[in-house]
PDB file of N, CA and C in Angstrom:
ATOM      1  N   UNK A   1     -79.848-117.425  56.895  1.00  0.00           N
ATOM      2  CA  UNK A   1     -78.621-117.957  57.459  1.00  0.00           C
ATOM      3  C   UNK A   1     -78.910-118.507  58.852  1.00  0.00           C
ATOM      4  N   UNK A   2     -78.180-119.590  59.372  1.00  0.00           N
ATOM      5  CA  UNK A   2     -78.383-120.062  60.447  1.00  0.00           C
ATOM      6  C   UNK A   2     -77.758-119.360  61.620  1.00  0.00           C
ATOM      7  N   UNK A   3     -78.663-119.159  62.434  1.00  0.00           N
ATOM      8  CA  UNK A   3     -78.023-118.028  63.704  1.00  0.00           C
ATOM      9  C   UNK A   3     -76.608-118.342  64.473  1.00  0.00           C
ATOM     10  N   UNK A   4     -76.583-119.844  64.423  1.00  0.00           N
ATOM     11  CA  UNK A   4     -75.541-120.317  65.564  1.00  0.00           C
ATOM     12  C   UNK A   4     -74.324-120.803  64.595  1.00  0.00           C
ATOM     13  N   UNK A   5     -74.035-120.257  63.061  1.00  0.00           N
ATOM     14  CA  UNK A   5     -73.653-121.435  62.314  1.00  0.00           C
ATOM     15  C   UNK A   5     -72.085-121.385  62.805  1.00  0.00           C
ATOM     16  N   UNK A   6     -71.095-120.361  63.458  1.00  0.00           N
ATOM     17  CA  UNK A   6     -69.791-120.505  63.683  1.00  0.00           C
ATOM     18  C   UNK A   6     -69.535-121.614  65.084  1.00  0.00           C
ATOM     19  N   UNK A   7     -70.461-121.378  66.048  1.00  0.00           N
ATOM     20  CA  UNK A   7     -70.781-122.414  66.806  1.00  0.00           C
ATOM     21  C   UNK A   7     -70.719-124.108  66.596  1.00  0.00           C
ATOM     22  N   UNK A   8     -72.056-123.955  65.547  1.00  0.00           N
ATOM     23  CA  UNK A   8     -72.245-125.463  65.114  1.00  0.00           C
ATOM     24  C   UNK A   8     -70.565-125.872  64.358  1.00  0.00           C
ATOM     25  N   UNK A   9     -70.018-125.083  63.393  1.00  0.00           N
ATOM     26  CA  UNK A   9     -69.260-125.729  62.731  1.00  0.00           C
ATOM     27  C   UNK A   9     -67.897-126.184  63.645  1.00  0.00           C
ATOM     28  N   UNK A  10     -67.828-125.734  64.940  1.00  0.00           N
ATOM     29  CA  UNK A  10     -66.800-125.343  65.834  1.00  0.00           C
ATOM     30  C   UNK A  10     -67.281-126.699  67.416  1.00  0.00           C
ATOM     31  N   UNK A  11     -68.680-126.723  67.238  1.00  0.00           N
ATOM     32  CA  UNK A  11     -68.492-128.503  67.974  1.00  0.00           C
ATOM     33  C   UNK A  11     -68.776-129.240  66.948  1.00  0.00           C
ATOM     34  N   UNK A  12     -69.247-129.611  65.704  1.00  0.00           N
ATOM     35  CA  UNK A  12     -69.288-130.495  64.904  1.00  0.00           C
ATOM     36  C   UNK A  12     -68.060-130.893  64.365  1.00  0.00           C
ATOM     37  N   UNK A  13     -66.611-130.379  65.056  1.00  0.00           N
ATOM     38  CA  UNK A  13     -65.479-130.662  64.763  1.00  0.00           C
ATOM     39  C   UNK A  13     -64.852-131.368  66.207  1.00  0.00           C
ATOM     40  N   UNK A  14     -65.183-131.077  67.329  1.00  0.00           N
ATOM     41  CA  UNK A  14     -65.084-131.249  68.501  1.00  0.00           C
ATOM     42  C   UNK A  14     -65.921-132.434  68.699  1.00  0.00           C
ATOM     43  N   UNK A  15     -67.098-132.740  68.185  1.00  0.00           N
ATOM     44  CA  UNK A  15     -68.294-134.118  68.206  1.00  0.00           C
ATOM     45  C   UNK A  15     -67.614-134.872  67.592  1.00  0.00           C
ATOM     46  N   UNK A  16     -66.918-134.726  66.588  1.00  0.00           N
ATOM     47  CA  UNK A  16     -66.431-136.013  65.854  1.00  0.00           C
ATOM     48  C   UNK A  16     -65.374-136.255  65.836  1.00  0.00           C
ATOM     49  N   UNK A  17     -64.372-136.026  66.653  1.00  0.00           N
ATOM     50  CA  UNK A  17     -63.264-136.213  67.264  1.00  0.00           C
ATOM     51  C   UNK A  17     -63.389-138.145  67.871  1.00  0.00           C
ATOM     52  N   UNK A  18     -63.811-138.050  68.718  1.00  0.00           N
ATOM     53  CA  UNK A  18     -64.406-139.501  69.264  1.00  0.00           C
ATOM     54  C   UNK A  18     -64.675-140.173  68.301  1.00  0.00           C
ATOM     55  N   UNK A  19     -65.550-139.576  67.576  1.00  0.00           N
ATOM     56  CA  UNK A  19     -66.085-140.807  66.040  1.00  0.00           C
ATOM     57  C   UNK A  19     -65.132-141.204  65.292  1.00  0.00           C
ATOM     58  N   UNK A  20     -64.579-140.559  65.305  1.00  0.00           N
ATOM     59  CA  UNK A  20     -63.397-140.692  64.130  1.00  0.00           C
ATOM     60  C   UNK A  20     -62.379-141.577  64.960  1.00  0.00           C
ATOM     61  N   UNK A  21     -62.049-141.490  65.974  1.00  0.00           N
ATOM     62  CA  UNK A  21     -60.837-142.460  67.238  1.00  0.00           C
ATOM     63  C   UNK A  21     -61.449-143.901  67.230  1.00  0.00           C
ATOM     64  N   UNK A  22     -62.868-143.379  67.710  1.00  0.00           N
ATOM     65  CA  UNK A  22     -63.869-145.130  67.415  1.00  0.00           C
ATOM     66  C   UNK A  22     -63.392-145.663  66.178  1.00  0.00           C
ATOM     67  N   UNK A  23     -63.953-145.240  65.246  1.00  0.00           N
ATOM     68  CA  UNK A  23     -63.976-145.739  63.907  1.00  0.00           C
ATOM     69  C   UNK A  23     -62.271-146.552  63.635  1.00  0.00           C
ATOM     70  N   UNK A  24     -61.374-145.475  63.731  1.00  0.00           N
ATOM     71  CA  UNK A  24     -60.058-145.176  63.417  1.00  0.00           C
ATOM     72  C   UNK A  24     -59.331-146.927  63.835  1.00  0.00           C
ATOM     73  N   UNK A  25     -59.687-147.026  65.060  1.00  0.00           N
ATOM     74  CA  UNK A  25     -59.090-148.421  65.939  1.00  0.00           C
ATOM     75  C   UNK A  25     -59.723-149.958  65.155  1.00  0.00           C
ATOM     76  N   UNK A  26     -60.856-149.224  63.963  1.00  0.00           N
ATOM     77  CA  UNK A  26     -61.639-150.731  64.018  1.00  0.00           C
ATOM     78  C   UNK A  26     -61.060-150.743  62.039  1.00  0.00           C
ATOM     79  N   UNK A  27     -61.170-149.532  61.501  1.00  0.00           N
ATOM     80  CA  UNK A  27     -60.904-149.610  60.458  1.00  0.00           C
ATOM     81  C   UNK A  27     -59.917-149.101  59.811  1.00  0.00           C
ATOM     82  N   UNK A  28     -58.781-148.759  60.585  1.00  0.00           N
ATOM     83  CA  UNK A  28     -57.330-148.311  60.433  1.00  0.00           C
ATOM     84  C   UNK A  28     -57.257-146.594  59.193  1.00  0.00           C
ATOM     85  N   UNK A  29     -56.665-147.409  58.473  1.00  0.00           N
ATOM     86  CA  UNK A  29     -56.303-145.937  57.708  1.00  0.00           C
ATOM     87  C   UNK A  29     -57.475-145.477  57.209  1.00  0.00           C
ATOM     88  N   UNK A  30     -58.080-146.014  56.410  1.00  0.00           N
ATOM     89  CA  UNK A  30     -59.626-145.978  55.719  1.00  0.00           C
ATOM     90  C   UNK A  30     -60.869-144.588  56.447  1.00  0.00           C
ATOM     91  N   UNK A  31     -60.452-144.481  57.803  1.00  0.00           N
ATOM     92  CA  UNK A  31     -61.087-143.340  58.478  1.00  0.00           C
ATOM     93  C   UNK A  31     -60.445-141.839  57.679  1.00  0.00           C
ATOM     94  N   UNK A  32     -59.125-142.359  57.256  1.00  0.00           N
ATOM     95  CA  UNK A  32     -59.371-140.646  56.879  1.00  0.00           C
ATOM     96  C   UNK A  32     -59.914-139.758  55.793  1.00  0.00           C
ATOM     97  N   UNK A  33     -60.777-141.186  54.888  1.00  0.00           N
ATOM     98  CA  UNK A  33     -61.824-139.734  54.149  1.00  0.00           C
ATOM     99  C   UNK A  33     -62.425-139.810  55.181  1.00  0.00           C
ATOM    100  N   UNK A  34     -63.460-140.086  56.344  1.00  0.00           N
ATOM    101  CA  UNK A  34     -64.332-139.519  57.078  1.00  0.00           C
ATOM    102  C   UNK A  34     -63.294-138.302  57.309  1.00  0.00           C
ATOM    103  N   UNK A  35     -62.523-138.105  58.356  1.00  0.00           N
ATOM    104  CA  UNK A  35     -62.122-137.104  58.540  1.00  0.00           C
ATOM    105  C   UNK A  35     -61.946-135.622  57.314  1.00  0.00           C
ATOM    106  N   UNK A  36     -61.394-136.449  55.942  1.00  0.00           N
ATOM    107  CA  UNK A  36     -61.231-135.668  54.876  1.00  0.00           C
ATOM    108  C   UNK A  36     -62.861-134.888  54.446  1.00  0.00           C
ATOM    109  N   UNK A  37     -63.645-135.968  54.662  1.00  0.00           N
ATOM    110  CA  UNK A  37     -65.280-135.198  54.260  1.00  0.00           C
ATOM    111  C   UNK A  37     -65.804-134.195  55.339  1.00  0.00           C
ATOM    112  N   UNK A  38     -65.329-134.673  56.992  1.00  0.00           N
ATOM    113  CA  UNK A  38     -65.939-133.360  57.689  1.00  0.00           C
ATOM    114  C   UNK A  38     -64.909-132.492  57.386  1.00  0.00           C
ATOM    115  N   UNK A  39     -63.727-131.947  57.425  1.00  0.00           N
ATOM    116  CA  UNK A  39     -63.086-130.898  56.936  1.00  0.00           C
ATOM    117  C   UNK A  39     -63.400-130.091  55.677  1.00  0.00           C
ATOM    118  N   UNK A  40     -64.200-130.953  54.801  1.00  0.00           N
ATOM    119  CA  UNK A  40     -64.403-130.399  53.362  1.00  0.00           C
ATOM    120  C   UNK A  40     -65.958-130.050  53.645  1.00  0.00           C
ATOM    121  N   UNK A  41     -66.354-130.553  54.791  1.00  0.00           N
ATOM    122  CA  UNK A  41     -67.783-129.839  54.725  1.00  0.00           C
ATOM    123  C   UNK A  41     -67.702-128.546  55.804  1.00  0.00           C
ATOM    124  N   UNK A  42     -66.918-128.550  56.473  1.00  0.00           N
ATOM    125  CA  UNK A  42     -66.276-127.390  56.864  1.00  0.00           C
ATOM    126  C   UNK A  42     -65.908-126.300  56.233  1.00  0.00           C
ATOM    127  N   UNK A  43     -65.462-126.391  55.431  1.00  0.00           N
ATOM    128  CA  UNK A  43     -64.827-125.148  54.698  1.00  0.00           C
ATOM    129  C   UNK A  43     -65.682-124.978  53.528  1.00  0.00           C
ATOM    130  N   UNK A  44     -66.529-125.688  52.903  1.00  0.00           N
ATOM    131  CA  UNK A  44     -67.755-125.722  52.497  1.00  0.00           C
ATOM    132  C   UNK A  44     -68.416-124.071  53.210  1.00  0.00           C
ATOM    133  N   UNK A  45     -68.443-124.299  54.217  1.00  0.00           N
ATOM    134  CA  UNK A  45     -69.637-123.273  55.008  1.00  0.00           C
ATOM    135  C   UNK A  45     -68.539-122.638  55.254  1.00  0.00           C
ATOM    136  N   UNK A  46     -67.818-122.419  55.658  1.00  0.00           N
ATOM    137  CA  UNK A  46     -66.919-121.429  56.075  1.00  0.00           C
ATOM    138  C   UNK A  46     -66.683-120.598  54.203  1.00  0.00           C
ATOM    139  N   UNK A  47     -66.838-120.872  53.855  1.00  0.00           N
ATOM    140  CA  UNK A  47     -66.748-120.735  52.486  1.00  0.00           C
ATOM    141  C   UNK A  47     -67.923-119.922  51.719  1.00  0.00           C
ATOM    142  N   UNK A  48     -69.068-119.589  52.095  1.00  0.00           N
ATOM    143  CA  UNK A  48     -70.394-119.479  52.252  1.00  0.00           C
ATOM    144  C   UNK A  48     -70.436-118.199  52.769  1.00  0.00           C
ATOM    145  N   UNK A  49     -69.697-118.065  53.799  1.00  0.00           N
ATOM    146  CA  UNK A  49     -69.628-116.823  54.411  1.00  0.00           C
ATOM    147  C   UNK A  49     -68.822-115.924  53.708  1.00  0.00           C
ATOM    148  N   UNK A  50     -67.907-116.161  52.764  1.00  0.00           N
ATOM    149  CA  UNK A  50     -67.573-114.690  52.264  1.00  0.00           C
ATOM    150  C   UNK A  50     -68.085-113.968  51.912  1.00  0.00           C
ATOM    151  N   UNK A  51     -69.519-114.206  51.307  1.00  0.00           N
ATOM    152  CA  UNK A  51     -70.282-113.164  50.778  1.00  0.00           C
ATOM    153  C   UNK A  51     -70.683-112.327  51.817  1.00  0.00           C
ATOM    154  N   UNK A  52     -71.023-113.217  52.896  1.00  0.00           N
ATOM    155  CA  UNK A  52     -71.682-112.212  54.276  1.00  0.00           C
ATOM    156  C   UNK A  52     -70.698-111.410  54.762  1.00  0.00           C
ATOM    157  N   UNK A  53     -69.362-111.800  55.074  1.00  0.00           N
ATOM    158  CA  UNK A  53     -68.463-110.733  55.707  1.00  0.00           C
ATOM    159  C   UNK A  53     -67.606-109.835  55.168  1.00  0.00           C
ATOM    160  N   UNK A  54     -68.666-109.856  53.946  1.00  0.00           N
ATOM    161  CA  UNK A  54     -67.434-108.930  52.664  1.00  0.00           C
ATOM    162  C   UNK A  54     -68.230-107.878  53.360  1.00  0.00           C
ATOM    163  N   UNK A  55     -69.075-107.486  53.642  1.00  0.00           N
ATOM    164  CA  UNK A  55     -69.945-106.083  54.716  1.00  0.00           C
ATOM    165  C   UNK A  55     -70.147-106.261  55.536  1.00  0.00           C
ATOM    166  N   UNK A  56     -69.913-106.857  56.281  1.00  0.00           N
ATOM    167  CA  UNK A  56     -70.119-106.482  57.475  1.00  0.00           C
ATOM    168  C   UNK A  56     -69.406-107.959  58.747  1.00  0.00           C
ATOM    169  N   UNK A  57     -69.316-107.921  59.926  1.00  0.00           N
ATOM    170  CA  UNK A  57     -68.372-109.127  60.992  1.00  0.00           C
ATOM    171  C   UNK A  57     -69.955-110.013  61.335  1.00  0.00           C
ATOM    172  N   UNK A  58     -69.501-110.992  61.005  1.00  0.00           N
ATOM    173  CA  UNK A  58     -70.276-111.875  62.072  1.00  0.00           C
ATOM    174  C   UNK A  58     -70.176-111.997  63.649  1.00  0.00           C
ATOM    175  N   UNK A  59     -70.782-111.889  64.464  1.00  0.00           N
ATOM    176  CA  UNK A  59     -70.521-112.024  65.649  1.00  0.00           C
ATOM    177  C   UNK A  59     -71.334-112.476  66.743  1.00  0.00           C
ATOM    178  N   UNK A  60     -70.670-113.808  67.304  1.00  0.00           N
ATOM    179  CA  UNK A  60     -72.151-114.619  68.159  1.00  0.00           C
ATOM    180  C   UNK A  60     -71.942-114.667  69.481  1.00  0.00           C
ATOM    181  N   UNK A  61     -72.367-114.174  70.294  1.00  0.00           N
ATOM    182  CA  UNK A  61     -72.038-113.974  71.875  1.00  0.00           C
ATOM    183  C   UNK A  61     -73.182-115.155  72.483  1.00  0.00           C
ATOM    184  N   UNK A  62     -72.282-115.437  73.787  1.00  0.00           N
ATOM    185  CA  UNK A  62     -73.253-116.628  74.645  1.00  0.00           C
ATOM    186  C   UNK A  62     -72.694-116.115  76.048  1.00  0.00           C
ATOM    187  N   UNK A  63     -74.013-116.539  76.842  1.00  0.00           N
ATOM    188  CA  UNK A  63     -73.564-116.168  78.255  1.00  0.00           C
ATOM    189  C   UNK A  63     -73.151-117.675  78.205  1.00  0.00           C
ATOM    190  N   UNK A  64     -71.993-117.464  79.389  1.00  0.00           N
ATOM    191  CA  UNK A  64     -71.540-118.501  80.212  1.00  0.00           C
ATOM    192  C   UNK A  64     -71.771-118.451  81.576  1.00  0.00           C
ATOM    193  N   UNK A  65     -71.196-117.814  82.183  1.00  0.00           N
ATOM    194  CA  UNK A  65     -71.700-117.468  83.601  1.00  0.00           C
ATOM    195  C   UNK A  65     -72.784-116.427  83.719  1.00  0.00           C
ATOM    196  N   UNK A  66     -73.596-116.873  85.173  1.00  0.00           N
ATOM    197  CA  UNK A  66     -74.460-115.266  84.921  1.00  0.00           C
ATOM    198  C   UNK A  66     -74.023-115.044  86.180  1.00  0.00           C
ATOM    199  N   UNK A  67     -74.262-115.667  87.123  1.00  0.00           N
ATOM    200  CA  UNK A  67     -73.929-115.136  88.618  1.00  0.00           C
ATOM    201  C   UNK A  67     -73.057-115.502  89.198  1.00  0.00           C
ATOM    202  N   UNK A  68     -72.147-115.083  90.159  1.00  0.00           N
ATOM    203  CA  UNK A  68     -71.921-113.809  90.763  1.00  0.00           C
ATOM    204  C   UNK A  68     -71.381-112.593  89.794  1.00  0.00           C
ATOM    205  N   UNK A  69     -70.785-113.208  88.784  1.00  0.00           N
ATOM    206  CA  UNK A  69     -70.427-112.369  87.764  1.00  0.00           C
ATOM    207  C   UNK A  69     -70.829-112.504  86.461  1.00  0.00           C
ATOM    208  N   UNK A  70     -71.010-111.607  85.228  1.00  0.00           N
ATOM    209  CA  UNK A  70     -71.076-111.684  84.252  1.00  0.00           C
ATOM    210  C   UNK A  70     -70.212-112.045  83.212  1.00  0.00           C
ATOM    211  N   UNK A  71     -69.821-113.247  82.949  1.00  0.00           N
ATOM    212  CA  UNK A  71     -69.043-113.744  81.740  1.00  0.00           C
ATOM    213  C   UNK A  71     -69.743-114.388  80.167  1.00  0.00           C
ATOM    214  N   UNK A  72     -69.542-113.475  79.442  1.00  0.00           N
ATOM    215  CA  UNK A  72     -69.649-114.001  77.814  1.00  0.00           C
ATOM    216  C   UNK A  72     -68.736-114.733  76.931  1.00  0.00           C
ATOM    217  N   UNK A  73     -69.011-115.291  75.914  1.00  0.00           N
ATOM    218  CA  UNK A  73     -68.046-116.373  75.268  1.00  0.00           C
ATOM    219  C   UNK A  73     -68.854-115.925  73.847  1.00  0.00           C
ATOM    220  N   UNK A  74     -67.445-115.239  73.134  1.00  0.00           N
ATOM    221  CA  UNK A  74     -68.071-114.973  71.859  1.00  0.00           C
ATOM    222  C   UNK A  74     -67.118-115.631  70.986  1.00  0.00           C
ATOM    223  N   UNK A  75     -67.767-115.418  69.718  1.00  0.00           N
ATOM    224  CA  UNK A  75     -67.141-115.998  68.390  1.00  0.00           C
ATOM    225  C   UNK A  75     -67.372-115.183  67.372  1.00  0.00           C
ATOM    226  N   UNK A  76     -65.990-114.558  67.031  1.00  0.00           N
ATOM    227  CA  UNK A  76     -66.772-113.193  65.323  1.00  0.00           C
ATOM    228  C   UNK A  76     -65.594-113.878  63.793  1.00  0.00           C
ATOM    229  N   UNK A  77     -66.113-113.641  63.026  1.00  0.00           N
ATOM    230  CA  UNK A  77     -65.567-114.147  62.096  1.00  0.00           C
ATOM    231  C   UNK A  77     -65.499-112.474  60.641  1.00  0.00           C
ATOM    232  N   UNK A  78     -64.624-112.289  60.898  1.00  0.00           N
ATOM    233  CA  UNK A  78     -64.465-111.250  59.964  1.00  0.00           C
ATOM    234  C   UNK A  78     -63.741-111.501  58.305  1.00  0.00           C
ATOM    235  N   UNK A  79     -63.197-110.709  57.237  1.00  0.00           N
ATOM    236  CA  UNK A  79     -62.382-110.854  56.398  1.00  0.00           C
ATOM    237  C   UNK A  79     -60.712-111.475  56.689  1.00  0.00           C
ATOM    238  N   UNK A  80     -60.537-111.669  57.791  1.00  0.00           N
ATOM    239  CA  UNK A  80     -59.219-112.092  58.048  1.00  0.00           C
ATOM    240  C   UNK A  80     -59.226-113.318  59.003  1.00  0.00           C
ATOM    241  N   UNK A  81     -60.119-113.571  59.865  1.00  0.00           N
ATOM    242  CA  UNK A  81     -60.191-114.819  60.656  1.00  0.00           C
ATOM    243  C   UNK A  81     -61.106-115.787  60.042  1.00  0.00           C
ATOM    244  N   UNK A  82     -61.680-115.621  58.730  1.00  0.00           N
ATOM    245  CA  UNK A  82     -62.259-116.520  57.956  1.00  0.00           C
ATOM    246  C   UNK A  82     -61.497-117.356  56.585  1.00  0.00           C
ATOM    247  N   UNK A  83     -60.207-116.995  56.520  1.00  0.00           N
ATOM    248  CA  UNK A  83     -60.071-117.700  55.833  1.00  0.00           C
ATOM    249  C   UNK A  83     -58.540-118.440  56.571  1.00  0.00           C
TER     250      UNK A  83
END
């Protein structure tokens, strides 16, 4: 399994925000299967994970700050915030 995968799927929705606005202005309605295919490849993987969190939470911590203080930025995905 990929270490960072709640991460990745969480800016690869945030990255293509812009793409999709670009696109959107030049080719009108027609952008929303793009949009319809990253959502479906989204839940694709989000989808993937039930097997993993049927035992046990996913959970991915990142420092954000280190100094003067210690701040973390996590992300856990359990049986109830996964679907």
């Amino acid at each position: 399994m990929i270490n960072n995968l709640l991460f990745i799927v969480i800016l690869a929705a945030f990255m293509s925000a812009p793409l999709v606005y670009l696109l959107g202005r030049s080719y009108g309605k027609k952008v929303s299967w793009i949009v319809f295919f990253i959502l479906i490849g989204m839940a694709t993987i989000y989808a993937g994970l039930f097997s993993t969190i049927e035992h046990s939470v996913i959970l991915e911590e990142y420092r954000w700050i280190v100094s003067p203080v210690e701040i973390n930025f996590g992300l856990m995905a359990d049986g109830l915030s996964i679907p």
